[in-house]
N, C-alpha and C. Protein backbone atom coordinates (compact mmCIF):
# COMPACT_ATOMS: atom_id res chain seq x y z
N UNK A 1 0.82 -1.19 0.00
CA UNK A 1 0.00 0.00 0.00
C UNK A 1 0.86 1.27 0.00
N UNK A 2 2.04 1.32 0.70
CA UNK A 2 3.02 2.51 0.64
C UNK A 2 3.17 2.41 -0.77
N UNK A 3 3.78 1.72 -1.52
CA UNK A 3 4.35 1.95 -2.91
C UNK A 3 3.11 2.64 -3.33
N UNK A 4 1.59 2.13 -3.75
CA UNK A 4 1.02 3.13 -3.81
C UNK A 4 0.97 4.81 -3.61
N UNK A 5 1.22 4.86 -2.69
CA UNK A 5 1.41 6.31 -2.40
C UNK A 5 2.30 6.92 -2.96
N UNK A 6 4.24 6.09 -2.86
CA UNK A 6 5.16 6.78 -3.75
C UNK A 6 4.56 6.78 -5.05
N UNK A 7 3.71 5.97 -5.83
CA UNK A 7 3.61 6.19 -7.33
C UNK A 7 2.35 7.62 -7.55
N UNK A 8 1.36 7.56 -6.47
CA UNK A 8 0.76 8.81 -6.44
C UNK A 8 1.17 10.34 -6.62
N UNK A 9 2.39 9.97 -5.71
CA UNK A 9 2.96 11.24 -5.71
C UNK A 9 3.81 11.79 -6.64
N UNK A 10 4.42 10.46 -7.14
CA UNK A 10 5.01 10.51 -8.50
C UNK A 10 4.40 11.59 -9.85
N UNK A 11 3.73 10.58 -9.95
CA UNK A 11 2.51 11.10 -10.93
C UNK A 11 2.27 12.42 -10.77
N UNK A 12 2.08 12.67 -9.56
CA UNK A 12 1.80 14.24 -9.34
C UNK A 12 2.36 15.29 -9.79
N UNK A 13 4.00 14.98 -9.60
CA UNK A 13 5.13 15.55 -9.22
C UNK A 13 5.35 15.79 -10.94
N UNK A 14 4.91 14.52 -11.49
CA UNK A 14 5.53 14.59 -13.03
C UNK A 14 4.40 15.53 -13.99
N UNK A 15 2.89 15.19 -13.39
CA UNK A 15 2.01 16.21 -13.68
C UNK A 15 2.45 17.79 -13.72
N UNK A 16 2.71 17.93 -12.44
CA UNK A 16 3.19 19.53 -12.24
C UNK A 16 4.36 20.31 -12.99
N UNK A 17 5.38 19.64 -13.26
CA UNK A 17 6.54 19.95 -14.00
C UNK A 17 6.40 19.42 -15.59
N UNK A 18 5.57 19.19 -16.16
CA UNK A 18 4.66 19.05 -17.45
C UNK A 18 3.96 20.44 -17.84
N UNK A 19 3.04 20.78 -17.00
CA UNK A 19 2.47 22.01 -16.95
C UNK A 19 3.13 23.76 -17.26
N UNK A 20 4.81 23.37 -16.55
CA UNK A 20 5.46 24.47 -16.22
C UNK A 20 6.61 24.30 -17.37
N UNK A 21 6.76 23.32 -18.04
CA UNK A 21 7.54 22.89 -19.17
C UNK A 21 7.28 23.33 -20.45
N UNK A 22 8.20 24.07 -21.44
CA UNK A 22 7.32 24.59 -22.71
C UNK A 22 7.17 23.41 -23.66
N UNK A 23 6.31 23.99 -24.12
CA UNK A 23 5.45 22.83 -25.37
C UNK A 23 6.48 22.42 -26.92
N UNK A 24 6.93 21.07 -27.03
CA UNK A 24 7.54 20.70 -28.03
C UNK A 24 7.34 21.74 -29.46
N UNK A 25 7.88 22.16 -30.19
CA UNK A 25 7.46 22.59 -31.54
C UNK A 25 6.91 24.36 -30.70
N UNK A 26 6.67 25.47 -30.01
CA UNK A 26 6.21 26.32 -29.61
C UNK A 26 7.34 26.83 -29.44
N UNK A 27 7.36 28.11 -30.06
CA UNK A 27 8.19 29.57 -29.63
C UNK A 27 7.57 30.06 -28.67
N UNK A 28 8.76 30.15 -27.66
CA UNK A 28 8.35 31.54 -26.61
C UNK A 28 9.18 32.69 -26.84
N UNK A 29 8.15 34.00 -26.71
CA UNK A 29 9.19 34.87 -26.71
C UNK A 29 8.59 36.35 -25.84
N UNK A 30 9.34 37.35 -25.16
CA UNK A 30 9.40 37.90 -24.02
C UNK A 30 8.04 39.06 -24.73
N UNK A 31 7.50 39.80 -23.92
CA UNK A 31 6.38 40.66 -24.73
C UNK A 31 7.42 42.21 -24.85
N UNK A 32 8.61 42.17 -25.10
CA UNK A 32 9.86 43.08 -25.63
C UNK A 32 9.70 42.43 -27.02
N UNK A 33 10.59 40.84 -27.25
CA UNK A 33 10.34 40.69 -28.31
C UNK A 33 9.46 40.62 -29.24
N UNK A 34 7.91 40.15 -28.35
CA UNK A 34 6.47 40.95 -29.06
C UNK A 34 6.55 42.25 -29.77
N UNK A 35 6.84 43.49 -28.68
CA UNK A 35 6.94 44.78 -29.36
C UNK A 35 7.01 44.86 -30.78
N UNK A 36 8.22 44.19 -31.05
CA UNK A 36 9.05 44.42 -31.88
C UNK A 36 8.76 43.50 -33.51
N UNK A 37 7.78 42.82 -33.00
CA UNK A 37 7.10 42.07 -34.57
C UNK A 37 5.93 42.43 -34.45
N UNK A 38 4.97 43.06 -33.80
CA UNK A 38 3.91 43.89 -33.68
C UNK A 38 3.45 43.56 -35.44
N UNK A 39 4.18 44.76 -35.36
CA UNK A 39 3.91 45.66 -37.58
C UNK A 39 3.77 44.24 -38.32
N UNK A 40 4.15 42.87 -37.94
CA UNK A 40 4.71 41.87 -38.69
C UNK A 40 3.67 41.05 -39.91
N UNK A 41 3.30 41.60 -41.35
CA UNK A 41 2.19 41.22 -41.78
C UNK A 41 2.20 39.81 -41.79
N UNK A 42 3.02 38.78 -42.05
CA UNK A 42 3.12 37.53 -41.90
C UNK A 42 3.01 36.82 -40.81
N UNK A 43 2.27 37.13 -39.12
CA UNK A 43 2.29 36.88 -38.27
C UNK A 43 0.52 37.35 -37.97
N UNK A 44 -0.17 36.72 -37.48
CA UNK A 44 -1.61 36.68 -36.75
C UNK A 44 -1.45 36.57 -35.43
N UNK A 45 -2.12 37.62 -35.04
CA UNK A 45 -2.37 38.11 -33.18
C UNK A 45 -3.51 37.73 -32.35
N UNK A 46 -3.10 36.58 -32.07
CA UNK A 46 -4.77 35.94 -31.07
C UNK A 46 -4.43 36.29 -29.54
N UNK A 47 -5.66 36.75 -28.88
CA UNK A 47 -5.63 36.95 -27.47
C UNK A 47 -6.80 35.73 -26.64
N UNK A 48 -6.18 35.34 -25.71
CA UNK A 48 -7.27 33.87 -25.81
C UNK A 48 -8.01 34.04 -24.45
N UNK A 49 -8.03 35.55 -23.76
CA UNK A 49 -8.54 35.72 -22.92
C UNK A 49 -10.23 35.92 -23.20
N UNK A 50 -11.06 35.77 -22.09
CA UNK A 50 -12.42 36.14 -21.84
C UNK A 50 -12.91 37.39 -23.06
N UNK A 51 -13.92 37.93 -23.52
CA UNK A 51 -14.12 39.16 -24.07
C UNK A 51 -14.11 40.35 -23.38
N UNK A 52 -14.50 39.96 -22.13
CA UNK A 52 -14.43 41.05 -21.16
C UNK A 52 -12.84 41.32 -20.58
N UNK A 53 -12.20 41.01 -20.14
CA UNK A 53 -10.95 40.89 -20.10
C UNK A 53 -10.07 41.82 -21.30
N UNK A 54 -10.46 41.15 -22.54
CA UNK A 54 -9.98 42.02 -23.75
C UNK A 54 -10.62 43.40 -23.79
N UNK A 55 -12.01 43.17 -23.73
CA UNK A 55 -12.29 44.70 -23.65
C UNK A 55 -11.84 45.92 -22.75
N UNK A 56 -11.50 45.23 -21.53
CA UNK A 56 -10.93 46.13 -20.81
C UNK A 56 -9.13 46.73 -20.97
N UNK A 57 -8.48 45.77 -21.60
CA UNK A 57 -7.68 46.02 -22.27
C UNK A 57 -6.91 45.11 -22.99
N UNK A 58 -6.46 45.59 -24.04
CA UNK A 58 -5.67 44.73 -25.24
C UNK A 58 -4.68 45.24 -25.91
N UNK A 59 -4.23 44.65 -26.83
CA UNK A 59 -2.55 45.23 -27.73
C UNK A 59 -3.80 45.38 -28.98
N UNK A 60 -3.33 46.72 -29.56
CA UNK A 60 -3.42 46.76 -30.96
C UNK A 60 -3.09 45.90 -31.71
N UNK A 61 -4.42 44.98 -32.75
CA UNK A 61 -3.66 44.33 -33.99
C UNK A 61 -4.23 42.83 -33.72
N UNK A 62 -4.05 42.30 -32.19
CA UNK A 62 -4.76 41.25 -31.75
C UNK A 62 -6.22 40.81 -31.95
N UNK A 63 -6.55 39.56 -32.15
CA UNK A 63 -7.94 39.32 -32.31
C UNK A 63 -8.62 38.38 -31.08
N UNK A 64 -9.67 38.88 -30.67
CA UNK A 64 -10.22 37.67 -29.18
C UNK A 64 -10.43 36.90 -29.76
N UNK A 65 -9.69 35.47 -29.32
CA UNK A 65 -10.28 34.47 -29.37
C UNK A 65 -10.31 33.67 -28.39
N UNK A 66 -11.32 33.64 -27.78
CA UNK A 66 -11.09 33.05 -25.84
C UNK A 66 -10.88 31.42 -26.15
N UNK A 67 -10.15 31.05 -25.35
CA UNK A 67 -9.58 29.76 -25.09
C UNK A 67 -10.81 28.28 -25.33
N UNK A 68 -12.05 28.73 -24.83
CA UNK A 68 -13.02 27.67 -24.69
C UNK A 68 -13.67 27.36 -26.60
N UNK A 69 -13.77 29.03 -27.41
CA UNK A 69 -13.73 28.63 -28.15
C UNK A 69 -12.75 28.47 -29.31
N UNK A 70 -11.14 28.44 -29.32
CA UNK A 70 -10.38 28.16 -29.56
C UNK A 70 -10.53 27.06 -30.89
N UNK A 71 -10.54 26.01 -30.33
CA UNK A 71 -11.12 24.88 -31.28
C UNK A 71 -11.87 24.79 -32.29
N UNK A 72 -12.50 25.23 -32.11
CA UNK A 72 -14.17 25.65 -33.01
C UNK A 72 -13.28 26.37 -34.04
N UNK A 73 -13.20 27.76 -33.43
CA UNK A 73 -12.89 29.05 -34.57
C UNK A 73 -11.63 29.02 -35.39
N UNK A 74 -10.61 27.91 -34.91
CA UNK A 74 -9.28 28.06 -35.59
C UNK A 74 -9.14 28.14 -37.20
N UNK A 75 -10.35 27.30 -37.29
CA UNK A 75 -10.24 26.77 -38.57
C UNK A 75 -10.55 28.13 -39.53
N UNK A 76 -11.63 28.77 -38.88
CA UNK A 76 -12.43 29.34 -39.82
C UNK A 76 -12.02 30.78 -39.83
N UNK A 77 -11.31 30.97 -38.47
CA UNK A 77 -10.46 32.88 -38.55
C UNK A 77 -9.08 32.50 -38.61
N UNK A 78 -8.26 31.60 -38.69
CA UNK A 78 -6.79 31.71 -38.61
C UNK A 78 -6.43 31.06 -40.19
N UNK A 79 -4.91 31.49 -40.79
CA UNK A 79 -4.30 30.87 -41.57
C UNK A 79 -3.43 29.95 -41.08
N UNK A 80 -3.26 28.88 -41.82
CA UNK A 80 -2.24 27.86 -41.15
C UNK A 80 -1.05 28.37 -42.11
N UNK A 81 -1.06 29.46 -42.94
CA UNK A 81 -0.34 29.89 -43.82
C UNK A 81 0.72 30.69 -43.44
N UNK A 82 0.41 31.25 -42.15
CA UNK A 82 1.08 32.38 -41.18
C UNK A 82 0.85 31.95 -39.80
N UNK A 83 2.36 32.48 -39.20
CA UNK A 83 2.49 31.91 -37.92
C UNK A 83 1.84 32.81 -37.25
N UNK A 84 0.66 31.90 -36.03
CA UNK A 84 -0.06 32.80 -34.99
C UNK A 84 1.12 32.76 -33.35
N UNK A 85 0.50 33.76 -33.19
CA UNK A 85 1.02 34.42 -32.03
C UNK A 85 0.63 34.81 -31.24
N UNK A 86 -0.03 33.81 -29.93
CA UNK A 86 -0.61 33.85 -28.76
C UNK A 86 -0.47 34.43 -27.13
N UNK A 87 -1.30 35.29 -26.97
CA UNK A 87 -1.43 36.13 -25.03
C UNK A 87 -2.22 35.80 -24.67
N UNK A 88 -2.03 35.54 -23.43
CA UNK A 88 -3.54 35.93 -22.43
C UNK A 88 -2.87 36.81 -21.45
N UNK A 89 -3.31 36.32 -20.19
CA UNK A 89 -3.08 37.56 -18.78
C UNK A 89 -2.14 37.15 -18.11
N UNK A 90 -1.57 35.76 -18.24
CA UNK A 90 -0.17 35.39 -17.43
C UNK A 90 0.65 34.60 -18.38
N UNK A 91 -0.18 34.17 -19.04
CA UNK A 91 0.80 33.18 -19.89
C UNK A 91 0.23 31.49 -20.08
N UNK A 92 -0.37 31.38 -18.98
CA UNK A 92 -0.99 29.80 -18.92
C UNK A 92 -1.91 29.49 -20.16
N UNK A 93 -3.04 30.49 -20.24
CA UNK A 93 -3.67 29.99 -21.11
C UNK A 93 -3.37 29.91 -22.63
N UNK A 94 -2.75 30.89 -22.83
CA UNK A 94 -1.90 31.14 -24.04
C UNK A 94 -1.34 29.81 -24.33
N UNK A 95 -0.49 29.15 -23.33
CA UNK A 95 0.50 27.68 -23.40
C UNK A 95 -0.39 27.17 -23.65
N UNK A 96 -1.74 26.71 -23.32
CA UNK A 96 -2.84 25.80 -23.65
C UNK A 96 -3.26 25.76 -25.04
N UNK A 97 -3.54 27.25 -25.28
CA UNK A 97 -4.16 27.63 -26.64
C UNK A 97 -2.61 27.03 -27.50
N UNK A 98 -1.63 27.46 -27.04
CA UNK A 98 -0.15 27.07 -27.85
C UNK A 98 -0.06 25.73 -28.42
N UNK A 99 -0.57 24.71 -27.24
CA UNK A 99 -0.92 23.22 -27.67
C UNK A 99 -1.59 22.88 -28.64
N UNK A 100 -3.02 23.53 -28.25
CA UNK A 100 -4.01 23.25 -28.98
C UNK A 100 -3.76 23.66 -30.58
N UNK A 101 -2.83 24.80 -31.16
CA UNK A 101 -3.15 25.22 -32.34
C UNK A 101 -1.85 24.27 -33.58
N UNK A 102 -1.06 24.13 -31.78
CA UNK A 102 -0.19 23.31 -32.91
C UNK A 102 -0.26 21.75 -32.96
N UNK A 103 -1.26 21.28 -32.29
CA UNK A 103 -1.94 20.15 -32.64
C UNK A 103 -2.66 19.85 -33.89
N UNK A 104 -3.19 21.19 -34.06
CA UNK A 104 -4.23 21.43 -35.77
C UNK A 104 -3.43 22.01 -36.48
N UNK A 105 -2.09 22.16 -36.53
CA UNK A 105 -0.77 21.90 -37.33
C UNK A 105 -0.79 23.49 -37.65
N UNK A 106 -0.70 24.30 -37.26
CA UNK A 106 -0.77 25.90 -37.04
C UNK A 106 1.57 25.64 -36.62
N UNK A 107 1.86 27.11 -37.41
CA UNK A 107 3.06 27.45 -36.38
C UNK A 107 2.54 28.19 -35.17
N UNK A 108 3.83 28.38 -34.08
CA UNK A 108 2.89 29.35 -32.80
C UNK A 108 4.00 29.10 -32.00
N UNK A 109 3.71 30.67 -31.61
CA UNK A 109 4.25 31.76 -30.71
C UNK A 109 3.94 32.05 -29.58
N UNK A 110 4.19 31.74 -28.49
CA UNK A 110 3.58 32.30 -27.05
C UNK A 110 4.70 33.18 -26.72
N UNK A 111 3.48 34.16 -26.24
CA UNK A 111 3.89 35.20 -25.38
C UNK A 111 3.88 34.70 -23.98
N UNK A 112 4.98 35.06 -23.21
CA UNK A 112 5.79 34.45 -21.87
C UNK A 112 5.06 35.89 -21.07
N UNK A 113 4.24 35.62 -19.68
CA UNK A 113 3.79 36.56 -19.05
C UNK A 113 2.86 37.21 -19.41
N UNK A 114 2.61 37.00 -20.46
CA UNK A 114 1.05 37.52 -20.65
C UNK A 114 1.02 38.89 -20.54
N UNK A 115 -0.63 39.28 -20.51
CA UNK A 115 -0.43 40.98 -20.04
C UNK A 115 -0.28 41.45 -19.38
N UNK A 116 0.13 40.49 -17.72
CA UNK A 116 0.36 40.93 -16.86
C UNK A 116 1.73 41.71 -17.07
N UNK A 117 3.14 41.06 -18.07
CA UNK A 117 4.14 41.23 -18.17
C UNK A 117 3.92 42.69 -19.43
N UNK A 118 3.01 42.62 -19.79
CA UNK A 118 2.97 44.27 -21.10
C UNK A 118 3.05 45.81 -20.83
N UNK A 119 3.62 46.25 -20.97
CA UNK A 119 3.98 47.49 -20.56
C UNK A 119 3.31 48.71 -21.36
């Protein structure tokens, strides 16, 4: 029954440091180096926060696309032709959305810190 427990915790342990690990195939890059490809016509700006959230504030150029419907809309507002380039408010959900787009074979960019980190 102990070994049980070490493999519980295991699992846990390997769960948690999965989460905090960047995603195979995903660029991260600092919201400095954001600044600076802003203008970038070959690059698409998704924000994967809430609408309300965005409305209260956002980067010029970005488009809402909240995380839940992510899936749904990729197909039908993004190019797989041009690399997207994903924020939210810390960074987590962005990494999620990061998974998700390059699962449906999208390139992609996360922004590290989110808007908490935007100046």
């Amino acid at each position: 029954m102990q070994y049980l427990n070490y493999i519980i915790i295991a699992l846990f342990i390997i769960f948690i440091i999965k989460r905090f690990l960047p995603i195979k195939g995903v660029t991260n890059i600092s919201t400095a180096e954001l600044n600076s490809i802003l203008n970038d016509k070959n690059k698409q700006f998704v924000d994967v926060r809430t609408p309300g959230e965005f409305k209260g504030n956002h980067i010029k150029g970005f488009k809402n696309i909240p995380l839940h419907q992510l899936a749904q809309k990729a197909e039908k507002e993004l190019s797989k032709d041009k690399e997207v380039v994903v924020i939210c408010q810390s960074g987590m959900r962005s990494q999620k959305a990061s998974s998700q787009l390059k699962n449906l074979g999208y390139k992609v960019t996360n922004v590290r810190g989110g808007m908490s980190a935007w100046h």
